[in-house]
PDB file of N, CA and C in Angstrom:
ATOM      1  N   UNK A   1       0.852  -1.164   0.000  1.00  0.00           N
ATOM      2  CA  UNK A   1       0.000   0.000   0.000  1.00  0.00           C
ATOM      3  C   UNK A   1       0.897   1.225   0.000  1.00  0.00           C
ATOM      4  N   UNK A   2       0.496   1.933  -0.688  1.00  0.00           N
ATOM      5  CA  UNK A   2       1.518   3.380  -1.045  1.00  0.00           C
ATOM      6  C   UNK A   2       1.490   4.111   0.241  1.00  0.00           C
ATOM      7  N   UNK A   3       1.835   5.222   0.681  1.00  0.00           N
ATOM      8  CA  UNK A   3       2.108   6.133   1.353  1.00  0.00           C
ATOM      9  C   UNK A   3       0.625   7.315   1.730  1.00  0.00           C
ATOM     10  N   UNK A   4       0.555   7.628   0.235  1.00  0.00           N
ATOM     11  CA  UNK A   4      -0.835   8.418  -0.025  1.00  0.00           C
ATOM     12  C   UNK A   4      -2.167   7.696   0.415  1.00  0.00           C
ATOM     13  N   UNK A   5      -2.255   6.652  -0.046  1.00  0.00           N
ATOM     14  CA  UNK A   5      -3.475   5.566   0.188  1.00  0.00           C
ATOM     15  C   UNK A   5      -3.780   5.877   1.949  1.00  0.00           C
ATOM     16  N   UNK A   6      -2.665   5.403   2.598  1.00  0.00           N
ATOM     17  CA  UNK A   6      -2.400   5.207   4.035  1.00  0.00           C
ATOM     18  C   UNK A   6      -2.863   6.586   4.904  1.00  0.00           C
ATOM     19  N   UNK A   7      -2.446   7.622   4.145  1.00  0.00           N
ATOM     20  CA  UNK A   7      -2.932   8.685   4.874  1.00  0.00           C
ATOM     21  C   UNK A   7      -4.371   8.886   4.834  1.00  0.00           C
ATOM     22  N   UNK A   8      -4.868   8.662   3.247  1.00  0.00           N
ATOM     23  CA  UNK A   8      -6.181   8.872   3.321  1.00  0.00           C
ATOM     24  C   UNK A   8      -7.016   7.910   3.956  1.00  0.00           C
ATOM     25  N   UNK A   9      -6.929   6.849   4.383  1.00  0.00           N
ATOM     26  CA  UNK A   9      -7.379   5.602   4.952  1.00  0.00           C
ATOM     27  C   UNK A   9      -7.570   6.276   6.323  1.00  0.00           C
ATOM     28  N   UNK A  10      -5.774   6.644   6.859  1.00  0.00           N
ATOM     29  CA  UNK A  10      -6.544   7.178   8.305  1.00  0.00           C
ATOM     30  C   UNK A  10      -7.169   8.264   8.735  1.00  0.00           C
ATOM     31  N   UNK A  11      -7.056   9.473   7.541  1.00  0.00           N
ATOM     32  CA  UNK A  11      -8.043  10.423   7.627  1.00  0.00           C
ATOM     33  C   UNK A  11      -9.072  10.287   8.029  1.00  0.00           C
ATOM     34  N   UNK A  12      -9.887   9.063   7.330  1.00  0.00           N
ATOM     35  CA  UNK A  12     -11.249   8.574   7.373  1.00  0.00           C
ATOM     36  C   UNK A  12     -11.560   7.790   8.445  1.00  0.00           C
ATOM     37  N   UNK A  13     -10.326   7.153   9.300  1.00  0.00           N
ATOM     38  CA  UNK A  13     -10.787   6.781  10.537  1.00  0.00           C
ATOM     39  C   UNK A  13     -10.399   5.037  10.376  1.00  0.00           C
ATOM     40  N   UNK A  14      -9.745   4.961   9.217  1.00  0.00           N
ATOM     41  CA  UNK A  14      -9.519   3.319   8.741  1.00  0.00           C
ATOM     42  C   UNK A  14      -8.206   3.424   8.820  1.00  0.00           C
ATOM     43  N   UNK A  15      -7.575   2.402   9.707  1.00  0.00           N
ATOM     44  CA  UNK A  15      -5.600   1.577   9.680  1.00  0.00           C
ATOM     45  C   UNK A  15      -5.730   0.457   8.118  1.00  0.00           C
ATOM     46  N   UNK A  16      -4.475   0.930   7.929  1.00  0.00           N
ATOM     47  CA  UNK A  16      -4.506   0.129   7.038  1.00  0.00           C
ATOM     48  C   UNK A  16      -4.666  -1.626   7.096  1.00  0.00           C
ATOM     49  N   UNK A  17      -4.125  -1.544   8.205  1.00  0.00           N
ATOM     50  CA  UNK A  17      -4.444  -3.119   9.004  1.00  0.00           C
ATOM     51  C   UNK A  17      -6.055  -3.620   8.489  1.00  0.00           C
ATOM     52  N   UNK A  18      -7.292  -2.157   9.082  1.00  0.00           N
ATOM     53  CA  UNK A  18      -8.747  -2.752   8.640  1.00  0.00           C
ATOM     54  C   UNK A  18      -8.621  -2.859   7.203  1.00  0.00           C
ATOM     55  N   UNK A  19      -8.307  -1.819   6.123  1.00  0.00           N
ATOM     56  CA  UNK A  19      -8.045  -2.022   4.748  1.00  0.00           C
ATOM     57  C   UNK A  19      -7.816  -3.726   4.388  1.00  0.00           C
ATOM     58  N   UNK A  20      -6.832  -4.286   5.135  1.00  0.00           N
ATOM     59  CA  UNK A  20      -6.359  -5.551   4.562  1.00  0.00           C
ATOM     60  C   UNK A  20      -7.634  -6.437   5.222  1.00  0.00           C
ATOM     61  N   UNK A  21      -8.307  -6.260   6.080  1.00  0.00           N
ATOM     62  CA  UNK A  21      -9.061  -7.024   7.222  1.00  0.00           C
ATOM     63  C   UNK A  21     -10.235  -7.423   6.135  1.00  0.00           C
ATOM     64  N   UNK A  22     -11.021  -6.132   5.658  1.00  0.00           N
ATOM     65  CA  UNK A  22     -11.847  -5.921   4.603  1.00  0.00           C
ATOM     66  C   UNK A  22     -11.656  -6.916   3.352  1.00  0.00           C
ATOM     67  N   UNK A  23     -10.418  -6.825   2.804  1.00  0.00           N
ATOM     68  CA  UNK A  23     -10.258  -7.752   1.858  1.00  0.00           C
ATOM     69  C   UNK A  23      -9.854  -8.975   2.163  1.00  0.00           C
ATOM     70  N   UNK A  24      -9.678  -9.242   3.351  1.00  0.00           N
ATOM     71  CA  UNK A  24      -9.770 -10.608   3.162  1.00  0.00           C
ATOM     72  C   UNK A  24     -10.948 -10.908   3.523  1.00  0.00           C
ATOM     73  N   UNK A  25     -11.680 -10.367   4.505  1.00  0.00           N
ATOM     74  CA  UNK A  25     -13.142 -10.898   4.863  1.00  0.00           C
ATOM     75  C   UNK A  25     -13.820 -10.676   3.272  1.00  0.00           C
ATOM     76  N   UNK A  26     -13.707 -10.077   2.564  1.00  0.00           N
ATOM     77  CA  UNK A  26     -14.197 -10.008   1.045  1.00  0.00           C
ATOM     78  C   UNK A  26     -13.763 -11.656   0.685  1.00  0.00           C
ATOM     79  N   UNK A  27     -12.802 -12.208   0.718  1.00  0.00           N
ATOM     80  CA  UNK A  27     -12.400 -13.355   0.283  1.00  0.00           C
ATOM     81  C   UNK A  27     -13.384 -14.791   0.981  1.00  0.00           C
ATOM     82  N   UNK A  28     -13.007 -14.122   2.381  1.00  0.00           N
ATOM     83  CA  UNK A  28     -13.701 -15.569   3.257  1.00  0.00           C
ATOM     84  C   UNK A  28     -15.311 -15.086   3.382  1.00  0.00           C
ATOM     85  N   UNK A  29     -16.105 -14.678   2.667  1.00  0.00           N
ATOM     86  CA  UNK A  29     -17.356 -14.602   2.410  1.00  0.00           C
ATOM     87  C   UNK A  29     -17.599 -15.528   0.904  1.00  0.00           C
ATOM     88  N   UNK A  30     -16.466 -15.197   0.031  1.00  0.00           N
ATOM     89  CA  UNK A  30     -16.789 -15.989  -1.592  1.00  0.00           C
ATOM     90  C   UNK A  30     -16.329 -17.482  -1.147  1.00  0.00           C
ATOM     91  N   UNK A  31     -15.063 -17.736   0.046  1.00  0.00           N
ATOM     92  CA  UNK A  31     -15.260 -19.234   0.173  1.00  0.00           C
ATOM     93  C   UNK A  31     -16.206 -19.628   1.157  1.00  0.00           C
ATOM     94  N   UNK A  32     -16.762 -18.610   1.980  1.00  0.00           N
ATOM     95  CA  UNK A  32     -18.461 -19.632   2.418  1.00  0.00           C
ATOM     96  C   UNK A  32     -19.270 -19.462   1.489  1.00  0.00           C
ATOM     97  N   UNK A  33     -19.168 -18.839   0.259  1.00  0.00           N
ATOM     98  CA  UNK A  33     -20.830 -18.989  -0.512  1.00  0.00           C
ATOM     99  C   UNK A  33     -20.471 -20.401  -1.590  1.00  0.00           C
ATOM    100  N   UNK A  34     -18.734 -20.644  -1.463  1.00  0.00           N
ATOM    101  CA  UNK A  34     -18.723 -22.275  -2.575  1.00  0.00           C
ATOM    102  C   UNK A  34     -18.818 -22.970  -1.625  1.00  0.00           C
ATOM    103  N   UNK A  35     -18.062 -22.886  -0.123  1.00  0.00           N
ATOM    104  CA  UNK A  35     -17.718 -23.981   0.449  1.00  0.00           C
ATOM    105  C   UNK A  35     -19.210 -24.285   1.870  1.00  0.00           C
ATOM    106  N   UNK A  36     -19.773 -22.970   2.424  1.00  0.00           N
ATOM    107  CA  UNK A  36     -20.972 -23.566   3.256  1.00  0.00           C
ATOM    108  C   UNK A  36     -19.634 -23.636   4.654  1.00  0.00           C
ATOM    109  N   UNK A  37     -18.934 -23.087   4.480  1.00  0.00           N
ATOM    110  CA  UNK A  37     -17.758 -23.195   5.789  1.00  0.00           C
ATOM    111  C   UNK A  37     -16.498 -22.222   6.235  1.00  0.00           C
ATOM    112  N   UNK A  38     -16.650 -21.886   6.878  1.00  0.00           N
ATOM    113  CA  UNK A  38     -15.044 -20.874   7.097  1.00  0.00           C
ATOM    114  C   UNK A  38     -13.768 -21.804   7.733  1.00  0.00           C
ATOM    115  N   UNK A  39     -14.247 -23.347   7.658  1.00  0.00           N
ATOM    116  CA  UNK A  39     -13.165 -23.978   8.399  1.00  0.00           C
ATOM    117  C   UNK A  39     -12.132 -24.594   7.261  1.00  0.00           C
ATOM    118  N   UNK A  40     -11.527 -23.751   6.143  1.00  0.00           N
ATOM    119  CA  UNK A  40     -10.961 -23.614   5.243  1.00  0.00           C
ATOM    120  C   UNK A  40      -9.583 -24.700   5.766  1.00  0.00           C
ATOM    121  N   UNK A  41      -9.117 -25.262   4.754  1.00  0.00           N
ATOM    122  CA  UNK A  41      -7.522 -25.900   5.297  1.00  0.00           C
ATOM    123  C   UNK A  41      -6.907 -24.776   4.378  1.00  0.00           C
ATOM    124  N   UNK A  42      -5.187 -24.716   5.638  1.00  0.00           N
ATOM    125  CA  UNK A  42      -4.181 -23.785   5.133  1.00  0.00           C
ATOM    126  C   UNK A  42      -4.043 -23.439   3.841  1.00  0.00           C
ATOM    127  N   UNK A  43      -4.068 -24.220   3.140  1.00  0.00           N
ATOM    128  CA  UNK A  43      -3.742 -23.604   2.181  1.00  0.00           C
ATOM    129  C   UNK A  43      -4.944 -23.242   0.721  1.00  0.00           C
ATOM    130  N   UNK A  44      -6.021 -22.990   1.118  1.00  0.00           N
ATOM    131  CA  UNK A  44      -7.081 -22.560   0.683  1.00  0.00           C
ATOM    132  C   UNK A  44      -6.820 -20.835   0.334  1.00  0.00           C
ATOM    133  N   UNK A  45      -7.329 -20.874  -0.861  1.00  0.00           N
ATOM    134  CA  UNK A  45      -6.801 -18.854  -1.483  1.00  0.00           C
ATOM    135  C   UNK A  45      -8.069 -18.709  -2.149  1.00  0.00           C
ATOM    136  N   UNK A  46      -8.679 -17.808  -2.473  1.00  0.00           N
ATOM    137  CA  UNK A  46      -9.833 -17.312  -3.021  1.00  0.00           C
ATOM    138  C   UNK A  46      -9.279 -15.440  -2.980  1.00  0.00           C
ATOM    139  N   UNK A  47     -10.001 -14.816  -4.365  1.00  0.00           N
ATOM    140  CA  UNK A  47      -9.485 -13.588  -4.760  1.00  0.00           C
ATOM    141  C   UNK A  47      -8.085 -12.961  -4.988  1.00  0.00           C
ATOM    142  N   UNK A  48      -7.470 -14.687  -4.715  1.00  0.00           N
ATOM    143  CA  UNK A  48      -5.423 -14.280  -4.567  1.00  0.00           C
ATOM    144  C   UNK A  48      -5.465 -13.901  -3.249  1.00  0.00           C
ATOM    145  N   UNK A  49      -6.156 -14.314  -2.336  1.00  0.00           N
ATOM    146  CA  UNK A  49      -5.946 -13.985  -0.386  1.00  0.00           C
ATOM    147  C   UNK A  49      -5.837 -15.600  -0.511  1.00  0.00           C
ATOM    148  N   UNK A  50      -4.798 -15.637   0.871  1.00  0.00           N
ATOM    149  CA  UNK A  50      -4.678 -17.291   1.440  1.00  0.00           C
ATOM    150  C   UNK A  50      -5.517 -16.959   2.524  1.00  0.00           C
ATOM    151  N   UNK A  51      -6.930 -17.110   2.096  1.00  0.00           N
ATOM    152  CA  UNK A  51      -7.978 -17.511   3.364  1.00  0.00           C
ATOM    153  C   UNK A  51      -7.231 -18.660   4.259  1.00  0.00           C
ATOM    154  N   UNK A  52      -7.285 -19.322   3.679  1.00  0.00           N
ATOM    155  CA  UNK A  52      -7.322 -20.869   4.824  1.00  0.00           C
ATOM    156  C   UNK A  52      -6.000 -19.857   6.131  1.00  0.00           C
ATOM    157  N   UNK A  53      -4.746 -19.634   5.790  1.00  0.00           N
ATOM    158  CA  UNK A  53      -3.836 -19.333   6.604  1.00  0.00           C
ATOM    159  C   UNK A  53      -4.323 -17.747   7.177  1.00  0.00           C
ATOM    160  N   UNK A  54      -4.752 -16.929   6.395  1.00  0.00           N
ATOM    161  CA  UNK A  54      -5.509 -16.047   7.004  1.00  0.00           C
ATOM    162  C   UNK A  54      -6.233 -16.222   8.459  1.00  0.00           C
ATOM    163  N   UNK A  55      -7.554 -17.044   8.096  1.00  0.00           N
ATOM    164  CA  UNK A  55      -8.457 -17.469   8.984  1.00  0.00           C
ATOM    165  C   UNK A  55      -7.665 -18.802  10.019  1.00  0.00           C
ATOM    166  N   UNK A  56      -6.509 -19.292   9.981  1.00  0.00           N
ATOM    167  CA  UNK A  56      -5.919 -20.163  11.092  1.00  0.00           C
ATOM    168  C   UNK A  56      -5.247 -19.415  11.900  1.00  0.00           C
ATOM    169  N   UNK A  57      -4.605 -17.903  11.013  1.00  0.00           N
ATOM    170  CA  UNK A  57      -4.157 -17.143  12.127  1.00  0.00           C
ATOM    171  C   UNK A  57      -4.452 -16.312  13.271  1.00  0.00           C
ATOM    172  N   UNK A  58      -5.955 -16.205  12.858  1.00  0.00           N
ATOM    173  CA  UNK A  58      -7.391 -15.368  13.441  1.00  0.00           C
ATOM    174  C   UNK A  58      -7.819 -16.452  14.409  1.00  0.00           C
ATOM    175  N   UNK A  59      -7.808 -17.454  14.444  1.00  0.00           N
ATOM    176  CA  UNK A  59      -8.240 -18.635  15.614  1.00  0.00           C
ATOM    177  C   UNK A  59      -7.232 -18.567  16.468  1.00  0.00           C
ATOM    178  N   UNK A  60      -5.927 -18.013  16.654  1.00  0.00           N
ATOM    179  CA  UNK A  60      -5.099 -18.378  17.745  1.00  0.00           C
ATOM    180  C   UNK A  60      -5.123 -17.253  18.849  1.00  0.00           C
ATOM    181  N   UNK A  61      -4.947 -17.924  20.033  1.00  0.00           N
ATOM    182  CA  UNK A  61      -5.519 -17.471  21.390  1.00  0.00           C
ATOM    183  C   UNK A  61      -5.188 -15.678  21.113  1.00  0.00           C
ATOM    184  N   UNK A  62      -6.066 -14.629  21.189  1.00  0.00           N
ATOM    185  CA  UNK A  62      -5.458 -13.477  21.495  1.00  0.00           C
ATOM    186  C   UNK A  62      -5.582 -12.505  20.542  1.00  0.00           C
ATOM    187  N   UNK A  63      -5.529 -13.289  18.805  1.00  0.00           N
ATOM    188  CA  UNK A  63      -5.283 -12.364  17.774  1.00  0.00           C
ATOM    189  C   UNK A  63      -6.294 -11.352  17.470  1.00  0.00           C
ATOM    190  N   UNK A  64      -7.955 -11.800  17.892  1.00  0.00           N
ATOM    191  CA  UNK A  64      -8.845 -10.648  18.012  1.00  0.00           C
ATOM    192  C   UNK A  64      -8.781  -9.647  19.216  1.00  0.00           C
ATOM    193  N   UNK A  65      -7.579  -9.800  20.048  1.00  0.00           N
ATOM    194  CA  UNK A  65      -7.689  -8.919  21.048  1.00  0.00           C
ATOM    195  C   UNK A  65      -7.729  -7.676  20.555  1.00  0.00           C
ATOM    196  N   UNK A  66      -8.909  -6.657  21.241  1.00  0.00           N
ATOM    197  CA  UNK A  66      -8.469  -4.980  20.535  1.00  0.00           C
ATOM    198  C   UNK A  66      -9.733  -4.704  19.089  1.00  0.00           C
ATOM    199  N   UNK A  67     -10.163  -5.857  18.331  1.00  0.00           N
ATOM    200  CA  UNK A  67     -10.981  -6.061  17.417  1.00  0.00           C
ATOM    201  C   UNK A  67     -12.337  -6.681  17.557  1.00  0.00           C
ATOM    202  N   UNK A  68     -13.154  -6.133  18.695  1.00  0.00           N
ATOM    203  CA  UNK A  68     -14.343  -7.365  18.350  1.00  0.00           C
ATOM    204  C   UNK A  68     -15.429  -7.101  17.163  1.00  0.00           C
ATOM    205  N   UNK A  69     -14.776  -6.257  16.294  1.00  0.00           N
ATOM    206  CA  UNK A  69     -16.261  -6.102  15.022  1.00  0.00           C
ATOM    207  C   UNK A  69     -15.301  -7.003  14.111  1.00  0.00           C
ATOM    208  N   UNK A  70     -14.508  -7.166  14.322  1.00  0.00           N
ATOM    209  CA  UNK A  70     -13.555  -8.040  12.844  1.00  0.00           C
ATOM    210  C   UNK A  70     -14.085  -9.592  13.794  1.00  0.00           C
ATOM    211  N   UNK A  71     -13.951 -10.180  14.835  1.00  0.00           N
ATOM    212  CA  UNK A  71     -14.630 -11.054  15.269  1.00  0.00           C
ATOM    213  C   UNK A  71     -16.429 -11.131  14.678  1.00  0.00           C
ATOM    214  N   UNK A  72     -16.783  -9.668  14.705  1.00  0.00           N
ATOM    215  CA  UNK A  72     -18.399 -10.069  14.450  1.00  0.00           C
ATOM    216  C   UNK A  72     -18.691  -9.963  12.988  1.00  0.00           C
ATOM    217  N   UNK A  73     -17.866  -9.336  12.812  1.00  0.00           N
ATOM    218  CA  UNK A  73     -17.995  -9.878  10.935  1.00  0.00           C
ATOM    219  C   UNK A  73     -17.460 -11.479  10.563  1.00  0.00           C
ATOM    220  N   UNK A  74     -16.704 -12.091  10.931  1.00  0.00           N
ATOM    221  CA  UNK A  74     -16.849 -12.670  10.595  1.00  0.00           C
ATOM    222  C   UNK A  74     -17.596 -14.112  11.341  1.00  0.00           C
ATOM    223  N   UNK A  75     -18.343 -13.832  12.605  1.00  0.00           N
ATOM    224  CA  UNK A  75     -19.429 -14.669  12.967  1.00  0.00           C
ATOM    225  C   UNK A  75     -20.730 -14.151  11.940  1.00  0.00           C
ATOM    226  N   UNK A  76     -21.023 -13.038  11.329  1.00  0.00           N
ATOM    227  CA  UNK A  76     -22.201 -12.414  10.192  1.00  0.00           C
ATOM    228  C   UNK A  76     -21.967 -13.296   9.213  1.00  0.00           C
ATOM    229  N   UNK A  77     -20.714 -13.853   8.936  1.00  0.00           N
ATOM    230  CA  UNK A  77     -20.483 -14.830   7.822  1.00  0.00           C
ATOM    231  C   UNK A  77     -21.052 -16.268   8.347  1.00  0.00           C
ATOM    232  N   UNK A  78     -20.445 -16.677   9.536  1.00  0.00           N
ATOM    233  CA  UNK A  78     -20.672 -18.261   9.598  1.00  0.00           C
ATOM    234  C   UNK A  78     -20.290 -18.085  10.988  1.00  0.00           C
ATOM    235  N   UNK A  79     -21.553 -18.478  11.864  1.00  0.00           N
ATOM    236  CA  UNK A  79     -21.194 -18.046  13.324  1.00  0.00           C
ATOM    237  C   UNK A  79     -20.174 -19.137  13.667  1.00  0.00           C
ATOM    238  N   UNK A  80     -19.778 -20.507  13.402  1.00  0.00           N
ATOM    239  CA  UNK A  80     -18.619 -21.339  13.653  1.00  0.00           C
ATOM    240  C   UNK A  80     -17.668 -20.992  13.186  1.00  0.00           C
ATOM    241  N   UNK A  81     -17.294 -19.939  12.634  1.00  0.00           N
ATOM    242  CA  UNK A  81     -16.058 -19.291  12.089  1.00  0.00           C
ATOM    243  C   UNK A  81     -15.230 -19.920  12.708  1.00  0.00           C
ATOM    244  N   UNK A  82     -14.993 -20.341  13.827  1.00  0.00           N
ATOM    245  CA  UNK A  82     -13.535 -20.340  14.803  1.00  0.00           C
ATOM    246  C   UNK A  82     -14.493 -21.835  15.890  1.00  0.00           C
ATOM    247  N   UNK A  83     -14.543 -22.560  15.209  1.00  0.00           N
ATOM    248  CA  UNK A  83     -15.558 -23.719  16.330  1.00  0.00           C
ATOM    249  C   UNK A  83     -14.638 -24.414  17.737  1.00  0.00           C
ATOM    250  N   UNK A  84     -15.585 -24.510  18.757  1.00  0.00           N
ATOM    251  CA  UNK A  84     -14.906 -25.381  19.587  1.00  0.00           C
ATOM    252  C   UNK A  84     -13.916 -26.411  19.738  1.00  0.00           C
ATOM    253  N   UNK A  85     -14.931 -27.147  18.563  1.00  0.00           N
ATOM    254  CA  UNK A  85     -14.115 -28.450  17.942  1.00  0.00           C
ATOM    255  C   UNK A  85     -13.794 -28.321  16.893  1.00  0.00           C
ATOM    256  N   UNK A  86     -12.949 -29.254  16.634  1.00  0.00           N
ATOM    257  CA  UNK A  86     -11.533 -29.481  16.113  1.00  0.00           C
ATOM    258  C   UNK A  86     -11.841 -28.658  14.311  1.00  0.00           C
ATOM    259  N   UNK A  87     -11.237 -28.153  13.970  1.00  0.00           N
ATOM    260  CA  UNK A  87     -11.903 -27.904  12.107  1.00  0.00           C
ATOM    261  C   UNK A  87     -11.501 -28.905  11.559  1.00  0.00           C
ATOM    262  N   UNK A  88     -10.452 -29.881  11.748  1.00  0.00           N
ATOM    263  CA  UNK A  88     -10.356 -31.092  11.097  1.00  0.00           C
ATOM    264  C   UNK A  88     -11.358 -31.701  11.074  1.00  0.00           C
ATOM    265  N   UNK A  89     -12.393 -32.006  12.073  1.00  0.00           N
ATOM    266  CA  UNK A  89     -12.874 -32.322  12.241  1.00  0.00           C
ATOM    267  C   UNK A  89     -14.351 -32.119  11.103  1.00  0.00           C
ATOM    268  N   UNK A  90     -14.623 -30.736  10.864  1.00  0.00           N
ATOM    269  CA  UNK A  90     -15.732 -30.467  10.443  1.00  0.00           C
ATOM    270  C   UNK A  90     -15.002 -29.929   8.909  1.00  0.00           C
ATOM    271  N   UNK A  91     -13.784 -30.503   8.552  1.00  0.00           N
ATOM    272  CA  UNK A  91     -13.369 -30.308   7.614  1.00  0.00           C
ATOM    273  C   UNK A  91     -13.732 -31.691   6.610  1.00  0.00           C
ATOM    274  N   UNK A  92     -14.105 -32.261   7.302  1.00  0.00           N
ATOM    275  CA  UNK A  92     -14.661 -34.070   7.221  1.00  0.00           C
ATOM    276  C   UNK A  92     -15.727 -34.249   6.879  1.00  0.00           C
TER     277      UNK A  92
END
């Protein structure tokens, strides 16, 4: 992301961090409308985003700390976004 982009992003009240957040949740919405699941394996990509590693890095203890609308967007997608049990499991 350029320099210019970045300023105008936070003008408006957006880190570029949400910028990238946006496009990938743009991504992991087109793989729940093929797949019916956000429990993507690693190496799953849709729009040229690596959903699958995206969304495994978003399940580990802590990473929504500071974010709970990027948590509720993507429960608006598929409230098991991040399930109890195992995603291998429901990758099955």
């Amino acid at each position: 992301m350029n320099g210019r982009r970045a300023q105008r992003l936070e003008k408006l009240g957006m880190a570029p961090a949400d910028a990238r957040f946006q496009e990938n949740l743009a991504a992991a919405r087109v793989y729940y409308q093929e797949h019916w699941t956000l429990c993507a394996p690693r190496s799953a990509a849709v729009l040229d985003k690596p959903v699958g590693q995206w969304l495994s890095n978003l399940r580990r203890p802590g990473a929504l700390d500071g974010h709970p609308e990027w948590e509720a967007a993507l429960k608006a997608i598929y409230e098991d976004w991040n399930p109890s049990w195992s995603a291998e499991w429901q990758r099955h």
